[in-house]
N, C-alpha and C. Protein backbone atom coordinates (compact mmCIF):
# COMPACT_ATOMS: atom_id res chain seq x y z
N UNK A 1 -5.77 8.72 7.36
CA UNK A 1 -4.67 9.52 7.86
C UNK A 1 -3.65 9.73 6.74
N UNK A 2 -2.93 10.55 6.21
CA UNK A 2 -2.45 11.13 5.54
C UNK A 2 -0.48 10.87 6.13
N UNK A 3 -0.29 10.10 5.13
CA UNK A 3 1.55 9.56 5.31
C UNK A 3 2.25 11.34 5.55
N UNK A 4 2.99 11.01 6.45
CA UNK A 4 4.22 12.23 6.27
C UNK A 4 5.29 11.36 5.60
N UNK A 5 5.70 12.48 4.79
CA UNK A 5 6.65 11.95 3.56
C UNK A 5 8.06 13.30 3.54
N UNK A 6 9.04 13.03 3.33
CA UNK A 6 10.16 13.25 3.28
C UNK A 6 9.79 14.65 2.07
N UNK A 7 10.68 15.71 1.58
CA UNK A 7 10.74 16.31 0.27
C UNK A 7 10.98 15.03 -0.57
N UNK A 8 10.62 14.97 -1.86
CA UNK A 8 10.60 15.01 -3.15
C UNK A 8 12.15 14.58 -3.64
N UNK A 9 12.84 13.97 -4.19
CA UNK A 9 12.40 12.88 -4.93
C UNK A 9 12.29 11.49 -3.91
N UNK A 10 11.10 10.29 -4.28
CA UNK A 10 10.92 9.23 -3.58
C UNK A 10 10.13 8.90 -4.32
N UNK A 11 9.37 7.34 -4.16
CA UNK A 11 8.99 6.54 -4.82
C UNK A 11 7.62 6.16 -4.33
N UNK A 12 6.35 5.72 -5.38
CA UNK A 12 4.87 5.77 -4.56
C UNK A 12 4.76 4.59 -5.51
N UNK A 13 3.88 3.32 -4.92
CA UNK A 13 3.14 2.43 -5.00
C UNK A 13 1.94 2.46 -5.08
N UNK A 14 1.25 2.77 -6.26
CA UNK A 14 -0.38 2.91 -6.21
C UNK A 14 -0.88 1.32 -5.98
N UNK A 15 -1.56 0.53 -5.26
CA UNK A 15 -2.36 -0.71 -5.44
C UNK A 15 -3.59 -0.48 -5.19
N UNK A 16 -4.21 -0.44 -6.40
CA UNK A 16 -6.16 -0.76 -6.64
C UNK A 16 -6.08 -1.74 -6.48
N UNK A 17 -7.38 -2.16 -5.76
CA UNK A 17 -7.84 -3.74 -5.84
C UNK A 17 -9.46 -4.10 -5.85
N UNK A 18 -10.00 -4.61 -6.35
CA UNK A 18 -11.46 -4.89 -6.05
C UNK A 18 -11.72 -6.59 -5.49
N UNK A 19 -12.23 -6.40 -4.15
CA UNK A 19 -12.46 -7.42 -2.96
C UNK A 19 -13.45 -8.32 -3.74
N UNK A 20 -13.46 -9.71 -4.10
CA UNK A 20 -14.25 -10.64 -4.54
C UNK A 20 -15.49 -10.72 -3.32
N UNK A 21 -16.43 -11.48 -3.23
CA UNK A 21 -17.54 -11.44 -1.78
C UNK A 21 -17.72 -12.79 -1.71
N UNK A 22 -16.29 -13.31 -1.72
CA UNK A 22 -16.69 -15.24 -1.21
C UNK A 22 -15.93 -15.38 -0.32
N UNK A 23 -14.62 -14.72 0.53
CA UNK A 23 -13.74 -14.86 1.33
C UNK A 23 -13.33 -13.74 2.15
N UNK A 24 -13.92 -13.77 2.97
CA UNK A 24 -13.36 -13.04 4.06
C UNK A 24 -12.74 -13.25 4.98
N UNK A 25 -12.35 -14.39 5.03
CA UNK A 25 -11.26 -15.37 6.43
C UNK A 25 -10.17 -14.48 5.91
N UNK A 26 -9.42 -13.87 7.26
CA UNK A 26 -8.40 -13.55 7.34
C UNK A 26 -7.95 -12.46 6.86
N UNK A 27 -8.54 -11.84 6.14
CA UNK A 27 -8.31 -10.65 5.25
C UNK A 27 -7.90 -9.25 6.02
N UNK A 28 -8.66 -8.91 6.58
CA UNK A 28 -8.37 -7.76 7.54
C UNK A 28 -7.12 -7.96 8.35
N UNK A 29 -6.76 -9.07 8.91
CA UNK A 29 -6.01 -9.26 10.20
C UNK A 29 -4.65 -9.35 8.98
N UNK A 30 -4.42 -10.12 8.00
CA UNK A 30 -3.12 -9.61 6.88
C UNK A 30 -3.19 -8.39 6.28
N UNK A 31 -4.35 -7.77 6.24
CA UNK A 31 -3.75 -6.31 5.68
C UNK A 31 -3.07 -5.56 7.41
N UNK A 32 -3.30 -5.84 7.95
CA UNK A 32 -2.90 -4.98 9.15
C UNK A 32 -1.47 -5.46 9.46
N UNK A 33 -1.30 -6.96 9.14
CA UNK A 33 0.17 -7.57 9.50
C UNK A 33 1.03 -7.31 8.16
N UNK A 34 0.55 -7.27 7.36
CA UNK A 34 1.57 -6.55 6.05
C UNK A 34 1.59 -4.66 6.42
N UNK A 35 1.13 -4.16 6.80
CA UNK A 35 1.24 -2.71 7.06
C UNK A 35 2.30 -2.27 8.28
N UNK A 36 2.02 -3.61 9.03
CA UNK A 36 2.79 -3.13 10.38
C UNK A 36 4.55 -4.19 9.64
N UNK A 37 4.59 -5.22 8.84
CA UNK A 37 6.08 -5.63 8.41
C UNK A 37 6.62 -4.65 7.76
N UNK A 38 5.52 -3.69 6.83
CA UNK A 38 6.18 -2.73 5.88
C UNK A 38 6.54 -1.55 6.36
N UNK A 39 6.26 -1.31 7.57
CA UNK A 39 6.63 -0.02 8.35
C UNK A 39 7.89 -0.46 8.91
N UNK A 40 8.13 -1.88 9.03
CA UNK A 40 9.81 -2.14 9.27
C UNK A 40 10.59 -2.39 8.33
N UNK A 41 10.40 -2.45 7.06
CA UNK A 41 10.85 -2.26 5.72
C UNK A 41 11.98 -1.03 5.42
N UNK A 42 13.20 -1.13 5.44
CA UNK A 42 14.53 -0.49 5.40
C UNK A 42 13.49 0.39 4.06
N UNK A 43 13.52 1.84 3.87
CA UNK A 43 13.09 2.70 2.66
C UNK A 43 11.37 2.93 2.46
N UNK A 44 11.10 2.30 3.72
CA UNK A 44 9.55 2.61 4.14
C UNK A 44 8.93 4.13 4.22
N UNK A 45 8.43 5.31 3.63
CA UNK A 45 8.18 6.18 4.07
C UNK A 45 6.82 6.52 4.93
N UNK A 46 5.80 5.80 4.30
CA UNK A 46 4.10 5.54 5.01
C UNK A 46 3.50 5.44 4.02
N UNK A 47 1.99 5.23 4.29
CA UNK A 47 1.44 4.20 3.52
C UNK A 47 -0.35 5.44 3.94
N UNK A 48 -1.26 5.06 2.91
CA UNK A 48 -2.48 5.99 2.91
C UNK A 48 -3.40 4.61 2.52
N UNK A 49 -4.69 4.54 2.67
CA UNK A 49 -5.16 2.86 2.17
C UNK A 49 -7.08 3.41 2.46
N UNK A 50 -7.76 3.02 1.59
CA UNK A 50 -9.08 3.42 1.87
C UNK A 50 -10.08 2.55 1.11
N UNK A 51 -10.78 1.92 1.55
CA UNK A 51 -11.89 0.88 0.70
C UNK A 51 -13.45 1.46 0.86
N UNK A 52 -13.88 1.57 -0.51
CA UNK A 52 -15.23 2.08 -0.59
C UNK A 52 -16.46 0.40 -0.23
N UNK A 53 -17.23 0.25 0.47
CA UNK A 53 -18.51 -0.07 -0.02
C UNK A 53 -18.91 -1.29 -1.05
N UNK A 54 -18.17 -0.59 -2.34
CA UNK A 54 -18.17 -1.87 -3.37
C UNK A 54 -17.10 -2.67 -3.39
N UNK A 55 -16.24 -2.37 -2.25
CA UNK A 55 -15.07 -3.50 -2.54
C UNK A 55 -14.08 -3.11 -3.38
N UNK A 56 -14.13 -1.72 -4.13
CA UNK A 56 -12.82 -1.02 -4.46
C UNK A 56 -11.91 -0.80 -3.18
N UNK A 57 -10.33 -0.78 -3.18
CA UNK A 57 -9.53 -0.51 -2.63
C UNK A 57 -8.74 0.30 -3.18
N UNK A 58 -7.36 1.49 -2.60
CA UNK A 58 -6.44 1.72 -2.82
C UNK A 58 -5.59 2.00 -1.78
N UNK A 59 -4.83 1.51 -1.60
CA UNK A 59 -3.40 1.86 -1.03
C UNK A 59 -2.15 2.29 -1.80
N UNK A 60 -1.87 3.46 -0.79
CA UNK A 60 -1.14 3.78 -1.50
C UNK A 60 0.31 4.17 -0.27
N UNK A 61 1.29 3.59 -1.23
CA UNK A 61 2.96 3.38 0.00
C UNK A 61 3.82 4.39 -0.73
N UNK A 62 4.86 4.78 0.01
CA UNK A 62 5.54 5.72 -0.29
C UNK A 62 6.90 5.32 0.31
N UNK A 63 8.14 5.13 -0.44
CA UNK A 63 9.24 4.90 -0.36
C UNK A 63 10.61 5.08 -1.11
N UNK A 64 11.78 5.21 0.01
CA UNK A 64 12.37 5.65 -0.40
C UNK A 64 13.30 5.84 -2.10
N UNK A 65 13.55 4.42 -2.68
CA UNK A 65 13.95 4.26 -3.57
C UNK A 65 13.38 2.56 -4.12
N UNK A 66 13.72 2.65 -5.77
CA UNK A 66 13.37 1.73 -6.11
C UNK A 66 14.01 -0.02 -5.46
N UNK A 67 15.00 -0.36 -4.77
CA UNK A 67 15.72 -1.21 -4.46
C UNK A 67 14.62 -1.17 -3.12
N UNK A 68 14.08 -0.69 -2.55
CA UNK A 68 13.51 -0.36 -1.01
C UNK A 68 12.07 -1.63 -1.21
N UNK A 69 11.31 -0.88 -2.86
CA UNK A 69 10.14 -1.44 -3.26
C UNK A 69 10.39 -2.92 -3.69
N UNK A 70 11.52 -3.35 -4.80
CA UNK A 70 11.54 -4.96 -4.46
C UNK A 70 12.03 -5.17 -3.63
N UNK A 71 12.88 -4.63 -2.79
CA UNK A 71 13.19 -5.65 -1.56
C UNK A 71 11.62 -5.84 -0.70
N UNK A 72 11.02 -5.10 -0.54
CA UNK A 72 9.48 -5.12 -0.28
C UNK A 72 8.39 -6.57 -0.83
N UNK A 73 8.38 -6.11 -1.82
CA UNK A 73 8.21 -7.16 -3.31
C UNK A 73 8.21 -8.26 -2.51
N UNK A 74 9.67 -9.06 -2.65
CA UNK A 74 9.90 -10.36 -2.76
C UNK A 74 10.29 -10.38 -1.28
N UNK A 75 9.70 -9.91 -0.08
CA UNK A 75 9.60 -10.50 1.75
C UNK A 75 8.91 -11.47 1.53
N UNK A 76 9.47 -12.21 2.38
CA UNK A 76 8.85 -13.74 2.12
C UNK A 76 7.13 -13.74 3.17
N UNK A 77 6.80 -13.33 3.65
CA UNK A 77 5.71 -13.01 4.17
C UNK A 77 4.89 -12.33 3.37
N UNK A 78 5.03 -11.03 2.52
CA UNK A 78 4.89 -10.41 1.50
C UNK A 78 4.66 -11.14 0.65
N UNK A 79 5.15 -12.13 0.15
CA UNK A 79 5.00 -13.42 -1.11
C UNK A 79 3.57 -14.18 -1.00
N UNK A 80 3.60 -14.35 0.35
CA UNK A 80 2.63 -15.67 0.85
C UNK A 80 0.95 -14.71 0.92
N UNK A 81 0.81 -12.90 1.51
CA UNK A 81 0.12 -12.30 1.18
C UNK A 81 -0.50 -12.27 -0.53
N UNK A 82 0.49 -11.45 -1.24
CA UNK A 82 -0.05 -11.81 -2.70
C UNK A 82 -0.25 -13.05 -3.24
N UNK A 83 0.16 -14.22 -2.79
CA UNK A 83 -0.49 -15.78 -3.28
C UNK A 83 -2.03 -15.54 -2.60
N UNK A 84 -1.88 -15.12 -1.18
CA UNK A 84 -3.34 -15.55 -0.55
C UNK A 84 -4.32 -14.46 -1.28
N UNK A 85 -4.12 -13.28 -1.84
CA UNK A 85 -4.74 -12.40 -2.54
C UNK A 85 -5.19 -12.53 -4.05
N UNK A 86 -4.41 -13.33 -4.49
CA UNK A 86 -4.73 -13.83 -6.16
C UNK A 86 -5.72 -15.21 -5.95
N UNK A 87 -5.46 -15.50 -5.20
CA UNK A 87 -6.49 -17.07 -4.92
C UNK A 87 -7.60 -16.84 -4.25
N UNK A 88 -7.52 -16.12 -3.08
CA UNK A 88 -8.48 -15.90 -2.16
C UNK A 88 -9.22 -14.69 -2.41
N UNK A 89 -8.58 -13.45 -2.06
CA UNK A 89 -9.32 -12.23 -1.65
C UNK A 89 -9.77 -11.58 -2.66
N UNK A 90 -9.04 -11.25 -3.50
CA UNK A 90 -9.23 -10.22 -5.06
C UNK A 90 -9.65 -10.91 -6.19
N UNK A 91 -10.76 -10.21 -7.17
CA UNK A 91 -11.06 -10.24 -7.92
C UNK A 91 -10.10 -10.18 -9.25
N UNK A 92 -9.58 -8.77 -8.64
CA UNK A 92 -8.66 -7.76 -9.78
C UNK A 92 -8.02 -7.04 -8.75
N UNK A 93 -6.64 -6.68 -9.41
CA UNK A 93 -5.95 -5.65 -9.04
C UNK A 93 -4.94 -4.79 -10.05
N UNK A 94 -4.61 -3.69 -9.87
CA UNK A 94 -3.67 -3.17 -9.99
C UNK A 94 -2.31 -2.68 -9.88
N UNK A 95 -1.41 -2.57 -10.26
CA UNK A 95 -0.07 -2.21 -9.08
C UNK A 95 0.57 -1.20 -9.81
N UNK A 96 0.96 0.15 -9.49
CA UNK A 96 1.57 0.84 -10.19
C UNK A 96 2.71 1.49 -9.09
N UNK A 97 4.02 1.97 -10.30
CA UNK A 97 4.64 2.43 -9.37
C UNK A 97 5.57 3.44 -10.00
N UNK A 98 5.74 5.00 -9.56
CA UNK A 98 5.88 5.92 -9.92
C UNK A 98 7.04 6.60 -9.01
N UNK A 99 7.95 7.54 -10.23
CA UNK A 99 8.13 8.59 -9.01
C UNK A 99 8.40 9.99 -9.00
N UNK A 100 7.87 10.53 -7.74
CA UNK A 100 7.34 11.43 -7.20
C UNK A 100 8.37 12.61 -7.36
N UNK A 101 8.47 13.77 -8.34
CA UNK A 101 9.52 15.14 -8.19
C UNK A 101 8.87 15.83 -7.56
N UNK A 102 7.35 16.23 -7.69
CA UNK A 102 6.97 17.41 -6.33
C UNK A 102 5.84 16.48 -5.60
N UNK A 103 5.98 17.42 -4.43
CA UNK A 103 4.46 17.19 -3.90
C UNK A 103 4.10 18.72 -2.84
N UNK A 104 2.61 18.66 -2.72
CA UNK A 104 2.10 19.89 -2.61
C UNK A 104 1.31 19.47 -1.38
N UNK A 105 0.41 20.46 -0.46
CA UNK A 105 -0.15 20.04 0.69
C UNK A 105 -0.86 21.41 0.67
N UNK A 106 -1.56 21.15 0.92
CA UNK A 106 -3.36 22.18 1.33
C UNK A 106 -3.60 21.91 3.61
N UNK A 107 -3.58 22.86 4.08
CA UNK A 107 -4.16 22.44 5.33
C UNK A 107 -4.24 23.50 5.84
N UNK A 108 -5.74 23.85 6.26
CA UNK A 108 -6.38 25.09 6.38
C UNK A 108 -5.65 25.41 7.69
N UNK A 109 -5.87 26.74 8.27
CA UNK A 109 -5.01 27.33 9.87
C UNK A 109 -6.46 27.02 10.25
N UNK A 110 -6.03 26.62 12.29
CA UNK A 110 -7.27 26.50 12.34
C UNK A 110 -7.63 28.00 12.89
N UNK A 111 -9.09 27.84 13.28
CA UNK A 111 -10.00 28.98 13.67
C UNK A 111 -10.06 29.32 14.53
């Protein structure tokens, strides 16, 4: 599903990750409880997230300003996720974070 996002200027969180295949306790049920804390996150705009097959991931969050993303960062629930993700779940990851002056949208009329 595709985030609705505000006009231009705002802030995007790219996170790649590639899923290790020794732990799967719990994994699904914290990505769903970190998605639903970050949608109550003061500067939250929405969030896009898709895992291939091999255990590549990306999510990707969209928010309002940079103060929005560490206050994000350092939630103490949020903390205890990325500990359980560097030990447990992930192999590797990425984290990037950018921001956004345009954005563009394609969506056919329907028929």
């Amino acid at each position: 599903m595709f985030a609705s996002t505000p006009p231009p200027p705002y802030y995007v969180v790219i996170f790649t990750s590639l899923r290790n295949q020794y732990d799967e306790v719990g994994y699904e049920a914290m990505a769903e409880r970190m998605l639903a804390l970050a949608q109550c996150q003061a500067g939250f705009l929405g969030a896009e997230s898709a895992r291939g097959s091999d255990g590549l991931g990306i999510t990707v969050s969209y928010w309002r300003d940079e103060a929005s993303i560490q206050a994000w960062r350092n939630q103490l629930d949020h903390l205890e996720a990325q500990r359980l993700g560097r030990t447990r779940w992930y192999e590797r990851y990425s984290l990037r974070v950018a921001h956004v002056e345009r954005a563009y949208e394609f969506s056919p009329s329907p028929v």
